[in-house]
PDB file of N, CA and C in Angstrom:
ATOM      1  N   UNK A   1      56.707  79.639 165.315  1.00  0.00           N
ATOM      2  CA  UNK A   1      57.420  78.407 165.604  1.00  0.00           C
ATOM      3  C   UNK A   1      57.449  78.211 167.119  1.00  0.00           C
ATOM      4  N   UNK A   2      57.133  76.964 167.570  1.00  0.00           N
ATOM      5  CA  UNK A   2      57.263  76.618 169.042  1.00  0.00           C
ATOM      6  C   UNK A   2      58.763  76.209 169.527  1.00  0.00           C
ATOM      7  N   UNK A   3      58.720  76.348 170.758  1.00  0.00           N
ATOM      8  CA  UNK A   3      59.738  75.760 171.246  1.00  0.00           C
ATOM      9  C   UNK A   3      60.512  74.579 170.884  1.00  0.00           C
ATOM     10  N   UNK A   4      59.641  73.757 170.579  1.00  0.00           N
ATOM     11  CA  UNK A   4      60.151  72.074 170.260  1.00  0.00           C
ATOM     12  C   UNK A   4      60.616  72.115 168.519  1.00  0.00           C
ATOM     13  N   UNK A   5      59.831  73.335 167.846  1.00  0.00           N
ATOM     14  CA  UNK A   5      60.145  73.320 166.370  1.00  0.00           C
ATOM     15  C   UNK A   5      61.955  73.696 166.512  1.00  0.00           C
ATOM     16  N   UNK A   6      62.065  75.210 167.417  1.00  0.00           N
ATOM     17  CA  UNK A   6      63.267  75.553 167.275  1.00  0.00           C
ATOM     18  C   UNK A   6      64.126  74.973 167.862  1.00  0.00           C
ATOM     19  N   UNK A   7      63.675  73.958 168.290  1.00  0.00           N
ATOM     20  CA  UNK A   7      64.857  72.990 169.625  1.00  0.00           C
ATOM     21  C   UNK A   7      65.384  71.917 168.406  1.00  0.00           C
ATOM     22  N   UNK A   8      64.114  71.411 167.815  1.00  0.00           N
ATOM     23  CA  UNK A   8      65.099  70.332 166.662  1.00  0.00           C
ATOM     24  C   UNK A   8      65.536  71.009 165.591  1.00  0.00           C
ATOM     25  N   UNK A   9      65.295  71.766 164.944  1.00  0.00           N
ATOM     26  CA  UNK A   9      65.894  72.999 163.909  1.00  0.00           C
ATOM     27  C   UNK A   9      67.399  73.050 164.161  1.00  0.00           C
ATOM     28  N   UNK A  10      67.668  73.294 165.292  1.00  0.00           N
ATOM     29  CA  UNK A  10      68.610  73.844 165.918  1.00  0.00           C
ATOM     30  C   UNK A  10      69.625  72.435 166.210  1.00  0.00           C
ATOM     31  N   UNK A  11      69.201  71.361 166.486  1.00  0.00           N
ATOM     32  CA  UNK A  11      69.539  69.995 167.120  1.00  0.00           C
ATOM     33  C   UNK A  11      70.173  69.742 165.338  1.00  0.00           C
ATOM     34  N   UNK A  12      68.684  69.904 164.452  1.00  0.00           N
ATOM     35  CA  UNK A  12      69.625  69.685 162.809  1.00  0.00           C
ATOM     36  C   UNK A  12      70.816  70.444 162.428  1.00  0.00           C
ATOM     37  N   UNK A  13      70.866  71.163 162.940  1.00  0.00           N
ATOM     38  CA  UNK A  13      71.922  72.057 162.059  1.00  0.00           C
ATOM     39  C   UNK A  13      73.353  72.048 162.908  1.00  0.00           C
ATOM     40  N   UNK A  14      73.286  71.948 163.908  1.00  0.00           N
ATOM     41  CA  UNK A  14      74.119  71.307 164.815  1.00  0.00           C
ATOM     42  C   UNK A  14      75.008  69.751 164.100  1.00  0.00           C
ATOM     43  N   UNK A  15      73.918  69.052 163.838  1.00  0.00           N
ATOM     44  CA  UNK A  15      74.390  67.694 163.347  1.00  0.00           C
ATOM     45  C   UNK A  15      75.047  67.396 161.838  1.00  0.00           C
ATOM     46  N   UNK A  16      74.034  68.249 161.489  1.00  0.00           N
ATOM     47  CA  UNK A  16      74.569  68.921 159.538  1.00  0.00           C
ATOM     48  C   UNK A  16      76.064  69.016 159.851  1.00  0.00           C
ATOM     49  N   UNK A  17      76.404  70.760 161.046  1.00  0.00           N
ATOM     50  CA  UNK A  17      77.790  71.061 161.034  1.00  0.00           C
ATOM     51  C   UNK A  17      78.770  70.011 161.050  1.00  0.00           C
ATOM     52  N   UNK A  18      78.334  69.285 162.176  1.00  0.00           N
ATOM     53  CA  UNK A  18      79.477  68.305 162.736  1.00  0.00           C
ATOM     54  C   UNK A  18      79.691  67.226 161.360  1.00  0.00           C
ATOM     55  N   UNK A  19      78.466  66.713 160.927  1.00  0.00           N
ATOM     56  CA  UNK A  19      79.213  65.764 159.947  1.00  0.00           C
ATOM     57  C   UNK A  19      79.827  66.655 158.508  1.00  0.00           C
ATOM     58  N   UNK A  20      79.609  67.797 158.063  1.00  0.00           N
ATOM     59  CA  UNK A  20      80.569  68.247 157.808  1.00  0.00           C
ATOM     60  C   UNK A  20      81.875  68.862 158.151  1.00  0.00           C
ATOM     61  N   UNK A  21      82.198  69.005 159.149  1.00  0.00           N
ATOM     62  CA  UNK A  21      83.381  69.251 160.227  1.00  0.00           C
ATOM     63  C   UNK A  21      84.088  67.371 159.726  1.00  0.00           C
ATOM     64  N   UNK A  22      83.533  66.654 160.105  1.00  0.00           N
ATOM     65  CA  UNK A  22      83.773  65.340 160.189  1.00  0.00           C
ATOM     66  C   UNK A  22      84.684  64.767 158.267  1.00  0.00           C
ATOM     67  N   UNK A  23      83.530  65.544 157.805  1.00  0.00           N
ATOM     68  CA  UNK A  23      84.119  65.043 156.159  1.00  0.00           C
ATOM     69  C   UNK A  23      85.493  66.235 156.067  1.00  0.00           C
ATOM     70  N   UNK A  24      85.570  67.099 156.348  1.00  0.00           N
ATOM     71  CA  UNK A  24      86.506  68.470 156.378  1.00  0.00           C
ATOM     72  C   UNK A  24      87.566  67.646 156.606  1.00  0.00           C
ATOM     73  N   UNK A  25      87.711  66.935 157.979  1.00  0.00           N
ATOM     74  CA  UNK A  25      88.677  66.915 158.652  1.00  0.00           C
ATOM     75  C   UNK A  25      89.435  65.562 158.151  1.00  0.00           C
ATOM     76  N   UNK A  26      88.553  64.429 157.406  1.00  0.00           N
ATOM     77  CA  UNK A  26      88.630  62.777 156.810  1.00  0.00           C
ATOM     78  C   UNK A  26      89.341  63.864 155.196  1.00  0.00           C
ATOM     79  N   UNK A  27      88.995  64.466 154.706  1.00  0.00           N
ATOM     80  CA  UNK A  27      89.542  65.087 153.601  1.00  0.00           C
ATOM     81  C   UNK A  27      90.731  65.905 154.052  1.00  0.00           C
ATOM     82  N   UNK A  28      91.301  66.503 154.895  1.00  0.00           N
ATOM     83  CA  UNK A  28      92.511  66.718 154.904  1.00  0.00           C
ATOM     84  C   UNK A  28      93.245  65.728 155.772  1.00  0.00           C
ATOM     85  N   UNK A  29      92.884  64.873 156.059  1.00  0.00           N
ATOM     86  CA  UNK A  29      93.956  63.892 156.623  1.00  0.00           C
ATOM     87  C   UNK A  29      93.929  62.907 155.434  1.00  0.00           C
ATOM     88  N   UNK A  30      92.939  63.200 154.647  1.00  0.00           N
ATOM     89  CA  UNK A  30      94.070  62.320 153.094  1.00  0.00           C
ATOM     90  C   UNK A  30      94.774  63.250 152.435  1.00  0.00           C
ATOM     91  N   UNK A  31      94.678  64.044 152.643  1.00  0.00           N
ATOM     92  CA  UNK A  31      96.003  65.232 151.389  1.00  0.00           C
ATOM     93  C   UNK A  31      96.926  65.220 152.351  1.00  0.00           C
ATOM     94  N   UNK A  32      97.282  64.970 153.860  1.00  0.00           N
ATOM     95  CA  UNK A  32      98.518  65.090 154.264  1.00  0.00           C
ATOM     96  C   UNK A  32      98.889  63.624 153.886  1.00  0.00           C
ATOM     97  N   UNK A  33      98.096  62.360 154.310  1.00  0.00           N
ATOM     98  CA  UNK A  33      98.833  61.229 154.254  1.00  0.00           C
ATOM     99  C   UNK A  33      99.244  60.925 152.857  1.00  0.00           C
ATOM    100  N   UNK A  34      98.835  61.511 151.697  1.00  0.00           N
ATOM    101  CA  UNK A  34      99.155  61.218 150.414  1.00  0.00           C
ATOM    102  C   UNK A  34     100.495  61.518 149.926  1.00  0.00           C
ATOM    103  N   UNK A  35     101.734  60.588 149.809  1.00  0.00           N
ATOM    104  CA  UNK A  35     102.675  59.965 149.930  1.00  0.00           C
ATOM    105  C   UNK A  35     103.500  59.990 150.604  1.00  0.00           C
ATOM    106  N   UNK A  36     102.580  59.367 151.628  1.00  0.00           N
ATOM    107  CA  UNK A  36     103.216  58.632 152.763  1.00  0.00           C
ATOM    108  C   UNK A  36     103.079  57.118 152.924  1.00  0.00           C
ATOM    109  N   UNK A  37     103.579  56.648 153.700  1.00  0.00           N
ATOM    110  CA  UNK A  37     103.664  54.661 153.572  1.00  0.00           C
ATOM    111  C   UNK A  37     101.587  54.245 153.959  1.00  0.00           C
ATOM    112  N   UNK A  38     101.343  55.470 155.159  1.00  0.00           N
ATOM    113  CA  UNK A  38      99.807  55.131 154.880  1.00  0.00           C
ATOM    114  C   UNK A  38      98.941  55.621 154.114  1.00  0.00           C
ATOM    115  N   UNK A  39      99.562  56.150 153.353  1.00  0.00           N
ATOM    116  CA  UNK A  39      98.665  56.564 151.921  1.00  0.00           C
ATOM    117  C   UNK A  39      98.868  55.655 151.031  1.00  0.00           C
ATOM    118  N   UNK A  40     100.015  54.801 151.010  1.00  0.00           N
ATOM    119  CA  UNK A  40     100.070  54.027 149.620  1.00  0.00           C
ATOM    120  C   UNK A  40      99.761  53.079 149.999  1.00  0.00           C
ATOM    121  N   UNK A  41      99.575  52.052 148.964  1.00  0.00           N
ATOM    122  CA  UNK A  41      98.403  50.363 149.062  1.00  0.00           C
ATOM    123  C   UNK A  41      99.423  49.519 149.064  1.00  0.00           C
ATOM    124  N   UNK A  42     101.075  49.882 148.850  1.00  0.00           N
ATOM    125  CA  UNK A  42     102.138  48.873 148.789  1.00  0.00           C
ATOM    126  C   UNK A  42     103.129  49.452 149.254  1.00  0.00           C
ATOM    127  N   UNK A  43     104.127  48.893 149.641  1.00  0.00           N
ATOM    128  CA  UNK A  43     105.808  49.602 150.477  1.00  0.00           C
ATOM    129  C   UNK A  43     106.337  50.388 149.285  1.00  0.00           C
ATOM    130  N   UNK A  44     106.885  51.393 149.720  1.00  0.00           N
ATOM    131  CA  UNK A  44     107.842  52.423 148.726  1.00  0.00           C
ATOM    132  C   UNK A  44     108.757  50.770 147.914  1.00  0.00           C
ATOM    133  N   UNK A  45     108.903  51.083 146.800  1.00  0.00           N
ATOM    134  CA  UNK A  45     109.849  50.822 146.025  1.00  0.00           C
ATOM    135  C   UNK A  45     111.210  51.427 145.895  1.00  0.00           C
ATOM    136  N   UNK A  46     112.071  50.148 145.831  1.00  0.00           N
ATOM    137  CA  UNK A  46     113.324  51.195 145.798  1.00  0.00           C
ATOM    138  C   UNK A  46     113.714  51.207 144.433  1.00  0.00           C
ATOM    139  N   UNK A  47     112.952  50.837 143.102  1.00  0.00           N
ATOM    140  CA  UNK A  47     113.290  51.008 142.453  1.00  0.00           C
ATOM    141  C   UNK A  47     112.597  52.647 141.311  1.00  0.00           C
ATOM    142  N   UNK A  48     113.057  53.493 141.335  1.00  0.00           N
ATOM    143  CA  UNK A  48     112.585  55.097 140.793  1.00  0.00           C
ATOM    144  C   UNK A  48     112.257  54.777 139.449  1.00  0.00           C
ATOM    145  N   UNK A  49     111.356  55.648 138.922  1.00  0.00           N
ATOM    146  CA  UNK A  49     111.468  55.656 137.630  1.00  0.00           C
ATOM    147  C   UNK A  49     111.243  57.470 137.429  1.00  0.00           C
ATOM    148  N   UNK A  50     113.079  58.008 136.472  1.00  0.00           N
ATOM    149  CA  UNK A  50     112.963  58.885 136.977  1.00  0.00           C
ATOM    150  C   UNK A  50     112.468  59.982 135.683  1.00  0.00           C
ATOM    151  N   UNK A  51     112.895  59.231 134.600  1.00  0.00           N
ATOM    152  CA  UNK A  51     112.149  59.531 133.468  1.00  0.00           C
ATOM    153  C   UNK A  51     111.775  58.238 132.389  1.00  0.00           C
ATOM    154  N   UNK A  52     110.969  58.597 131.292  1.00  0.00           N
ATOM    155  CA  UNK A  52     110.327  58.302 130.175  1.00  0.00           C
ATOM    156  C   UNK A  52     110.462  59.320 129.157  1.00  0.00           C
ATOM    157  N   UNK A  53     110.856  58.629 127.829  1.00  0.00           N
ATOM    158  CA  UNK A  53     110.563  59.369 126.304  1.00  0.00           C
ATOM    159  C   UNK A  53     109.982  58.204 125.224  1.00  0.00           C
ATOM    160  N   UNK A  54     108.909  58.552 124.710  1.00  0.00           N
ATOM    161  CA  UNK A  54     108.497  57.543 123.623  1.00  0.00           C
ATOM    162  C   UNK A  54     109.782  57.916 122.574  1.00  0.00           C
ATOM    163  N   UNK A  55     109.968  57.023 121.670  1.00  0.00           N
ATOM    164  CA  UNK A  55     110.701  57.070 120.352  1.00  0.00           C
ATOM    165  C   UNK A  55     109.935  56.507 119.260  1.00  0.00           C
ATOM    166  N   UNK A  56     108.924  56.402 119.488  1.00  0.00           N
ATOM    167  CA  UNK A  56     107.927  56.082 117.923  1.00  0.00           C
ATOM    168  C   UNK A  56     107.688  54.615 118.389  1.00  0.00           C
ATOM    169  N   UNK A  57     106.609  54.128 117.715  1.00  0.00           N
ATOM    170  CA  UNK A  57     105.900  53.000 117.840  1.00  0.00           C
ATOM    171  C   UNK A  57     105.981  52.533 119.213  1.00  0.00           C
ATOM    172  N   UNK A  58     106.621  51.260 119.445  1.00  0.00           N
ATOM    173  CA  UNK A  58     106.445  50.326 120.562  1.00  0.00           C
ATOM    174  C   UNK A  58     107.893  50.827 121.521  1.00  0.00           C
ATOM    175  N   UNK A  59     109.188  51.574 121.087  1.00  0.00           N
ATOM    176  CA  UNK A  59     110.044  52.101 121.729  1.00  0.00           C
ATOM    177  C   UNK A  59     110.060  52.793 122.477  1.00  0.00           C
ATOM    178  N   UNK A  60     110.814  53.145 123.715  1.00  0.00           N
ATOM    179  CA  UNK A  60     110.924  54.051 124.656  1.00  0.00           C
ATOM    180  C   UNK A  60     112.435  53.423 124.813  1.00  0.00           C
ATOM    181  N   UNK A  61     113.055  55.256 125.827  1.00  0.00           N
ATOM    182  CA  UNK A  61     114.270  55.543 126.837  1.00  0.00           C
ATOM    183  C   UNK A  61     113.253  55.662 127.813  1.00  0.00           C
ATOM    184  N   UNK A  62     113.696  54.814 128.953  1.00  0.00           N
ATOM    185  CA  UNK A  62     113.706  54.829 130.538  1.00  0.00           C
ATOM    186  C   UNK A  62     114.679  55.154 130.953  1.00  0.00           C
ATOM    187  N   UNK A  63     114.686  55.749 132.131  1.00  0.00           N
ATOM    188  CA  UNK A  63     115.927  56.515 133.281  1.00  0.00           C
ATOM    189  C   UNK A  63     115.263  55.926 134.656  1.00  0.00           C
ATOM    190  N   UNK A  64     116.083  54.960 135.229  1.00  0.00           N
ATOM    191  CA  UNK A  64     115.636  54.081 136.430  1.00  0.00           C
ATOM    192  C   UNK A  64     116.709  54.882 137.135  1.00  0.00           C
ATOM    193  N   UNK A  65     116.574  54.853 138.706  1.00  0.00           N
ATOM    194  CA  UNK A  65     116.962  55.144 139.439  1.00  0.00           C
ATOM    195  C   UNK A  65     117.155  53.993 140.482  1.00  0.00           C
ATOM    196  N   UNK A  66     118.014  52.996 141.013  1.00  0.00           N
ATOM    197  CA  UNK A  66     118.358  52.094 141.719  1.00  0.00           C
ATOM    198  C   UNK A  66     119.048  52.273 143.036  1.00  0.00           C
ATOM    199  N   UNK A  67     118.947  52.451 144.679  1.00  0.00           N
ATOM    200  CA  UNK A  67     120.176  53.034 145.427  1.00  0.00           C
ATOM    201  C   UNK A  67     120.908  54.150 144.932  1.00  0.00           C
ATOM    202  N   UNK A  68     120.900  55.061 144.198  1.00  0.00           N
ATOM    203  CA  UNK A  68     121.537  56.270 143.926  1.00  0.00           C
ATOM    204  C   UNK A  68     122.125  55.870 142.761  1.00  0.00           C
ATOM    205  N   UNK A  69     122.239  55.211 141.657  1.00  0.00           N
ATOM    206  CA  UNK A  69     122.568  54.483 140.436  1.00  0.00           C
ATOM    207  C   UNK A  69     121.374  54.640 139.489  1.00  0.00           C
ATOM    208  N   UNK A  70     121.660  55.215 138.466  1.00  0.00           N
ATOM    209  CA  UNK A  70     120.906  56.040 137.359  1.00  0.00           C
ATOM    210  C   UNK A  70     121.741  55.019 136.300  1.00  0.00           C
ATOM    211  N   UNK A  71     120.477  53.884 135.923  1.00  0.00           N
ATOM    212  CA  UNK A  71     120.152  53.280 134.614  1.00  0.00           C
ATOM    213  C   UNK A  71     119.939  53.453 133.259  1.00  0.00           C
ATOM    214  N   UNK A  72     120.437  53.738 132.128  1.00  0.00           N
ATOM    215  CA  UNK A  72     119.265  54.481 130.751  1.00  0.00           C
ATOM    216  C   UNK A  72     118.915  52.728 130.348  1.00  0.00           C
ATOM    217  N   UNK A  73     117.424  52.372 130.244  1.00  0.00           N
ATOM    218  CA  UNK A  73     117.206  50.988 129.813  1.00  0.00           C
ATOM    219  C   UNK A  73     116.442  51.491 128.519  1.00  0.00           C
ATOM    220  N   UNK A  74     116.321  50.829 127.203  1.00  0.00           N
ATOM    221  CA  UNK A  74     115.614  50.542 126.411  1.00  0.00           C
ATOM    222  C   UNK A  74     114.691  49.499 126.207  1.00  0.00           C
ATOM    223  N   UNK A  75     113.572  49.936 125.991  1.00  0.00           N
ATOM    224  CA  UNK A  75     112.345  49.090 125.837  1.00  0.00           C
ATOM    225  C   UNK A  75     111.307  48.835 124.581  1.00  0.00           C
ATOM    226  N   UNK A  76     111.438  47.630 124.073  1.00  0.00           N
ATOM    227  CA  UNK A  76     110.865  47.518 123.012  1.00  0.00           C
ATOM    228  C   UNK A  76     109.933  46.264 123.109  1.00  0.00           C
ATOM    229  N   UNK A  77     109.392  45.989 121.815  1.00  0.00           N
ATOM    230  CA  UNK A  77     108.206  45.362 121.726  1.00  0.00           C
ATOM    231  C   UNK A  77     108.810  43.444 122.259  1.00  0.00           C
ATOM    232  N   UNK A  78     110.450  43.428 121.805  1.00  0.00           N
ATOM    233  CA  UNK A  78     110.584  42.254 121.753  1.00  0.00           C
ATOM    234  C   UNK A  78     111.742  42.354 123.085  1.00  0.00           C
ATOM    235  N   UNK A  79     111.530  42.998 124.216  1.00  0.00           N
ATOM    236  CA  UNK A  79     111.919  42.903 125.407  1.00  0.00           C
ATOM    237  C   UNK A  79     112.611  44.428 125.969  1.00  0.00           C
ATOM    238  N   UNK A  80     113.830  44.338 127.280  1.00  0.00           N
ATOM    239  CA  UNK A  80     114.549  45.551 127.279  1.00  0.00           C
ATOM    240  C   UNK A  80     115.619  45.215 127.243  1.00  0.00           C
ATOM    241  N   UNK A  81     116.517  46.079 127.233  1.00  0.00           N
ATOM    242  CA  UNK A  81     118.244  46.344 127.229  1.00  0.00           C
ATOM    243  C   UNK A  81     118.493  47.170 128.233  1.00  0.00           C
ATOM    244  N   UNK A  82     119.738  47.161 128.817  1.00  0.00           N
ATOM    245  CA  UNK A  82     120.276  48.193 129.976  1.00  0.00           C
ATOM    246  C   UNK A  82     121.597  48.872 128.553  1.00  0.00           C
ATOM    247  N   UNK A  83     121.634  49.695 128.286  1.00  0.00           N
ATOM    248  CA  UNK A  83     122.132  50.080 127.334  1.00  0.00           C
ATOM    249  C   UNK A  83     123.050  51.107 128.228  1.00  0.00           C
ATOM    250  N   UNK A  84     123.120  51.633 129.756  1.00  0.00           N
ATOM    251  CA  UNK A  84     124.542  52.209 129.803  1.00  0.00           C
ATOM    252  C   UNK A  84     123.984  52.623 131.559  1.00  0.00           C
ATOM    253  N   UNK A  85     124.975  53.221 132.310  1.00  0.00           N
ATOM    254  CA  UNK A  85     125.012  53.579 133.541  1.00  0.00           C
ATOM    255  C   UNK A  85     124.952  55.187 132.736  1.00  0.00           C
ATOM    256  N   UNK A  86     124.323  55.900 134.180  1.00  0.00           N
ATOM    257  CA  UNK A  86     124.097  57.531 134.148  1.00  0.00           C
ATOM    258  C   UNK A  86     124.691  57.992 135.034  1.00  0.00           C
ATOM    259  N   UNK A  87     125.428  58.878 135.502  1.00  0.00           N
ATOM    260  CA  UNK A  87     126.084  59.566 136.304  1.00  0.00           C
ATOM    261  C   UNK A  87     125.086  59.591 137.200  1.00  0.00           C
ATOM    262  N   UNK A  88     125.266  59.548 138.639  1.00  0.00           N
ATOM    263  CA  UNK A  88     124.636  59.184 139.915  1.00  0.00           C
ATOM    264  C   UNK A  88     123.999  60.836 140.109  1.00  0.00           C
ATOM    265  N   UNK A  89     122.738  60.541 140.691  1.00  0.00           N
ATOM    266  CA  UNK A  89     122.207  61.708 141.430  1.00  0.00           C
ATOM    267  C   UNK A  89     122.906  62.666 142.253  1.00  0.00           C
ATOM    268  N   UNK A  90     123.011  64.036 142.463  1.00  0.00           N
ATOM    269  CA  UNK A  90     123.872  65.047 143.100  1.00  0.00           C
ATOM    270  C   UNK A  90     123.156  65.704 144.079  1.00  0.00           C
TER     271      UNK A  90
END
């Protein structure tokens, strides 16, 4: 191998590193920003959703979370209900 072979050999692998250095570094600056306000595509919501249970067919219990105010809503095929307040988060 001549000089000029091992000069660009060397020039490639150089460039290889860096744009993987480059993807390394674009891939952990999305696992830190991931939920954060520039990770998400819309403003935090203040409304939580803090659980879900199906109850058969088209029914569910929801547990909303509102300002520190814990909702139980029911949800069915022909709309929802707020069916009671939950003792506030601790």
């Amino acid at each position: 191998m001549g000089g000029d072979e091992i000069g660009l050999a060397a020039s490639s692998l150089a460039s290889f590193t860096l744009i993987l250095g480059v993807l390394a570094g674009a891939l952990w600056l999305a696992r830190r920003l991931r939920g954060t306000k520039w990770g998400r595509a819309e403003a935090a919501s203040p409304i939580h959703l803090v659980a879900t249970r199906a109850l058969g067919g088209q029914h569910m219990l929801v547990l909303a979370e509102v300002e520190g105010q814990r909702f139980l809503i029911g949800v069915s095929r022909g709309g929802m209900t707020t069916l009671g307040r939950v003792g506030a988060r601790e």
